[in-house]
N, C-alpha and C. Protein backbone atom coordinates (compact mmCIF):
# COMPACT_ATOMS: atom_id res chain seq x y z
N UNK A 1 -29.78 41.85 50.94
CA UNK A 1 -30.51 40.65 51.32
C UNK A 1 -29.60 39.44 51.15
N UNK A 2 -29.36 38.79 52.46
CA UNK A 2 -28.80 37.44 52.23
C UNK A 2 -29.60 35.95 52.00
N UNK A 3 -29.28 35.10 50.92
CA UNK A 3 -29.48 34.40 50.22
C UNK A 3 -29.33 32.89 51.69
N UNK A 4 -30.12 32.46 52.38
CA UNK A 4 -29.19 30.94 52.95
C UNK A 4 -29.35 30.12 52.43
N UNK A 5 -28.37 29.41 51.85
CA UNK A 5 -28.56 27.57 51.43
C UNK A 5 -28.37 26.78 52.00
N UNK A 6 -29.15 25.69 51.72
CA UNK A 6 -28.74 24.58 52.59
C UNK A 6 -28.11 23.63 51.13
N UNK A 7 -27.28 22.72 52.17
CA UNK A 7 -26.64 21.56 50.83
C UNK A 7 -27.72 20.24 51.59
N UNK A 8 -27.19 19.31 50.73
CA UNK A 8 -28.39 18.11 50.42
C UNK A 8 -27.78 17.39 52.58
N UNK A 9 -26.92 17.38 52.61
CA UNK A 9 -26.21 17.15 54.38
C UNK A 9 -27.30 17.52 55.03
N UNK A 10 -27.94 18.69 55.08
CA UNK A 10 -28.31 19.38 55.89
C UNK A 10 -30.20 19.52 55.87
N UNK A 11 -30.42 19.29 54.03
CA UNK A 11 -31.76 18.44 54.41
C UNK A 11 -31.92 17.46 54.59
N UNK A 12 -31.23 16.29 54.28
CA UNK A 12 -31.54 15.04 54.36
C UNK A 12 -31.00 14.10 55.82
N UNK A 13 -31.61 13.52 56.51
CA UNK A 13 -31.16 12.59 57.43
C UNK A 13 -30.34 11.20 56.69
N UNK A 14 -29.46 10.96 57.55
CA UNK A 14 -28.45 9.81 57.38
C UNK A 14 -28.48 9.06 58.80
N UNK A 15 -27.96 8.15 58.56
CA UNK A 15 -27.84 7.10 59.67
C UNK A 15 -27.19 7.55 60.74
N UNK A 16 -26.25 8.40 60.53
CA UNK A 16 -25.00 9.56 61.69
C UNK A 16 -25.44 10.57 61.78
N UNK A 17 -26.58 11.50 60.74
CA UNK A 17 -27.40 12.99 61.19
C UNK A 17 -28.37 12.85 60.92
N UNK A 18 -29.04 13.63 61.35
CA UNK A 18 -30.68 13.79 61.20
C UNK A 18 -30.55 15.26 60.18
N UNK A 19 -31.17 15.25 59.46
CA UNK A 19 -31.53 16.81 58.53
C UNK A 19 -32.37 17.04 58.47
N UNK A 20 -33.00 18.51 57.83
CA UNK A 20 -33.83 19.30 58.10
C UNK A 20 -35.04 18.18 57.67
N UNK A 21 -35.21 16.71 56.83
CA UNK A 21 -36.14 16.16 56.69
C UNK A 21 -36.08 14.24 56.99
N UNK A 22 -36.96 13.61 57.36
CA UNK A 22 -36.62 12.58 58.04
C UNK A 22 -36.65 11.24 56.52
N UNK A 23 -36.12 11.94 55.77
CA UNK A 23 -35.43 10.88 54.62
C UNK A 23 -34.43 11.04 53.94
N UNK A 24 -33.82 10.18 53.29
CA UNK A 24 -32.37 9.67 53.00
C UNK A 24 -32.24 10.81 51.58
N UNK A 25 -30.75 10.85 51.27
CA UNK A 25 -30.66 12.13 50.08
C UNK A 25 -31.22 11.44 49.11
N UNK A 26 -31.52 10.08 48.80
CA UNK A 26 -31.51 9.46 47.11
C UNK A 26 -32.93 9.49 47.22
N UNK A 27 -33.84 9.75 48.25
CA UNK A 27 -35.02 10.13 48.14
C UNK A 27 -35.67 11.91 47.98
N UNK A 28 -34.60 12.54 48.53
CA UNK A 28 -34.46 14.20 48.09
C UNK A 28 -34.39 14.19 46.41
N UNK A 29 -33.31 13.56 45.74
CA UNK A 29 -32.91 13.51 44.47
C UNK A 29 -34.13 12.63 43.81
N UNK A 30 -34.63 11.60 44.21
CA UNK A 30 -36.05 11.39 43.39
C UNK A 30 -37.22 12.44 43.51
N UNK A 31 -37.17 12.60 44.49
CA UNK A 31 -38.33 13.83 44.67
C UNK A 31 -37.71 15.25 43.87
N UNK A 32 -37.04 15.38 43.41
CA UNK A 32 -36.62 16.76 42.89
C UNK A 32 -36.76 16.27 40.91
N UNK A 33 -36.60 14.90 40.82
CA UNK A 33 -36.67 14.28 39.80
C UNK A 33 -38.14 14.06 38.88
N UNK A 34 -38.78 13.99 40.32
CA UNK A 34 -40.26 13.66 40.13
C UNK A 34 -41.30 15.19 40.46
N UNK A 35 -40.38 16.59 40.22
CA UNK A 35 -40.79 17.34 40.39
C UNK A 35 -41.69 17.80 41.72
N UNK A 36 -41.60 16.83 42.52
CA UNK A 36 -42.00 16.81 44.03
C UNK A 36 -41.37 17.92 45.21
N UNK A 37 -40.61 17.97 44.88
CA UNK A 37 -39.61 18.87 45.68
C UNK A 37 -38.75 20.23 45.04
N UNK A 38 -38.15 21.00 45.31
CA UNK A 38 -37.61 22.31 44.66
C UNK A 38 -36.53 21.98 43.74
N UNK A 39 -36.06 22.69 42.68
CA UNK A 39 -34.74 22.07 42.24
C UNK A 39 -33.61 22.86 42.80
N UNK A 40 -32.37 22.34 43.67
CA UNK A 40 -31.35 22.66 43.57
C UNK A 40 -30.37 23.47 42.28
N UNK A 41 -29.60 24.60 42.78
CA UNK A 41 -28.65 25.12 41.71
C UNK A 41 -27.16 24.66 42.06
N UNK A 42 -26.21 25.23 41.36
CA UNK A 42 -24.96 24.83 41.23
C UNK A 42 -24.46 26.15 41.51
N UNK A 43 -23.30 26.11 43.04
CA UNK A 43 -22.81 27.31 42.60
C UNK A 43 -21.15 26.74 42.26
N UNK A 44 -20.95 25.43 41.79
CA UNK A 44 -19.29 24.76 40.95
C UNK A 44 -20.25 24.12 40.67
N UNK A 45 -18.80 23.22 40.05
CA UNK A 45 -18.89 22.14 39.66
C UNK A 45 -19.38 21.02 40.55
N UNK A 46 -18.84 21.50 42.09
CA UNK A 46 -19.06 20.23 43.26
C UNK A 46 -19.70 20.60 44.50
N UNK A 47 -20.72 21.59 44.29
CA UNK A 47 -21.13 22.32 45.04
C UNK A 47 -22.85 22.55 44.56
N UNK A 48 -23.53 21.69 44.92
CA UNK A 48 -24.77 21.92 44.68
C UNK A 48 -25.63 22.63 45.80
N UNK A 49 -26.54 23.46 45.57
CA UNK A 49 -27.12 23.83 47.06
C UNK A 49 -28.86 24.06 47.02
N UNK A 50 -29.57 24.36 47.62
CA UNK A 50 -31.11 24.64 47.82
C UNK A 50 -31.18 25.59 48.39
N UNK A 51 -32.58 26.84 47.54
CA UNK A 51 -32.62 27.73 48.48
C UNK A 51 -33.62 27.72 49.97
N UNK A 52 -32.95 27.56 50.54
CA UNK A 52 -33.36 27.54 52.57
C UNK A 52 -35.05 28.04 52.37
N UNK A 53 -35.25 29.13 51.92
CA UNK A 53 -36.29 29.57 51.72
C UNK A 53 -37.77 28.60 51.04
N UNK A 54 -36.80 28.33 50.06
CA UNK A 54 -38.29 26.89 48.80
C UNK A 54 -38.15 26.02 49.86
N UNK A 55 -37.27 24.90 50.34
CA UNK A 55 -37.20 23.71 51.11
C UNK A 55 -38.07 23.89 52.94
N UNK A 56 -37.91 25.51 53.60
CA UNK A 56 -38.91 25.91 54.41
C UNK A 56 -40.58 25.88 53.71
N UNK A 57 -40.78 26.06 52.61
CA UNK A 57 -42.09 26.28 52.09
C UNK A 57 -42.53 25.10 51.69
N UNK A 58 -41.71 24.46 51.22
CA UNK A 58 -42.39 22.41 51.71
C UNK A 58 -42.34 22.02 52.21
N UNK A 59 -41.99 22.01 53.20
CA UNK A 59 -41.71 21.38 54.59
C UNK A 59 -43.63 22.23 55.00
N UNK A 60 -43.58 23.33 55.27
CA UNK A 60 -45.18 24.00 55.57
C UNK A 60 -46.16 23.40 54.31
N UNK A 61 -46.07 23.36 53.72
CA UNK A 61 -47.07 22.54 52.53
C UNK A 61 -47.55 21.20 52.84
N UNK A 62 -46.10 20.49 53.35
CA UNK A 62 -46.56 18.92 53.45
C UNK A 62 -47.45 19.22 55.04
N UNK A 63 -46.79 19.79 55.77
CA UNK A 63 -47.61 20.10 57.03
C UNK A 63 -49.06 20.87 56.60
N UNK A 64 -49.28 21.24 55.76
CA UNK A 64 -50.66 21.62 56.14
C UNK A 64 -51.43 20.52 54.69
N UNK A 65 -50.37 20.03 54.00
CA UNK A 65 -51.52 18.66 53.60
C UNK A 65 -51.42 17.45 54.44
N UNK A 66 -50.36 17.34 55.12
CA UNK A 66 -50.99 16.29 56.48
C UNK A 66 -52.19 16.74 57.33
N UNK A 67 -52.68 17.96 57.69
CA UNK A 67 -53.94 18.37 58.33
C UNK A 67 -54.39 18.48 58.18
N UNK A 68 -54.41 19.05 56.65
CA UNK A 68 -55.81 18.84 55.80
C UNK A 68 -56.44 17.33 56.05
N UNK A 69 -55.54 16.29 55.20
CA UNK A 69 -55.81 14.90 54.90
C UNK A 69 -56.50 14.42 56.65
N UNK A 70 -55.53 14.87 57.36
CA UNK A 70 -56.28 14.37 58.91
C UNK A 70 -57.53 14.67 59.37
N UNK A 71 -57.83 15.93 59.06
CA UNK A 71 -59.03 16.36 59.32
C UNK A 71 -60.15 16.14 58.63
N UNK A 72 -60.05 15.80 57.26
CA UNK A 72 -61.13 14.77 56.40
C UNK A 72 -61.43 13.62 56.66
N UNK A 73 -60.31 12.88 57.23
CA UNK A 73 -60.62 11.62 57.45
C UNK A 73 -61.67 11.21 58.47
């Protein structure tokens, strides 16, 4: 079984990419701070990564509490 990670590039949008989510990394890193989001591991010293798998399963969470919340309203 292969493992995919994503690095913080690749979830987060920047002004030059768009990433897997439509906010900036220092808002990934508060949300991981504020227990909001998955925690990243280390595989160095300069190499932090997320597993592809947790960051797919919030991404579907926030989507089905946006439809929830829509559909109550």
């Amino acid at each position: 079984m292969t493992q995919k990670m994503l690095r913080i590039s690749d979830i987060a949008s920047t002004k030059n990419k768009s990433g897997k989510l439509p906010v900036s990394p220092s808002t990934i890193w508060r949300w991981v701070r504020e227990n909001r989001f998955p925690k990243p591991f280390k595989l160095s010293d300069s190499v932090t990564v997320w597993d592809a798998d947790l960051v797919d399963a919030f991404i579907t969470q926030q989507a089905s509490n946006d439809s929830a919340t829509t559909v109550q309203s």
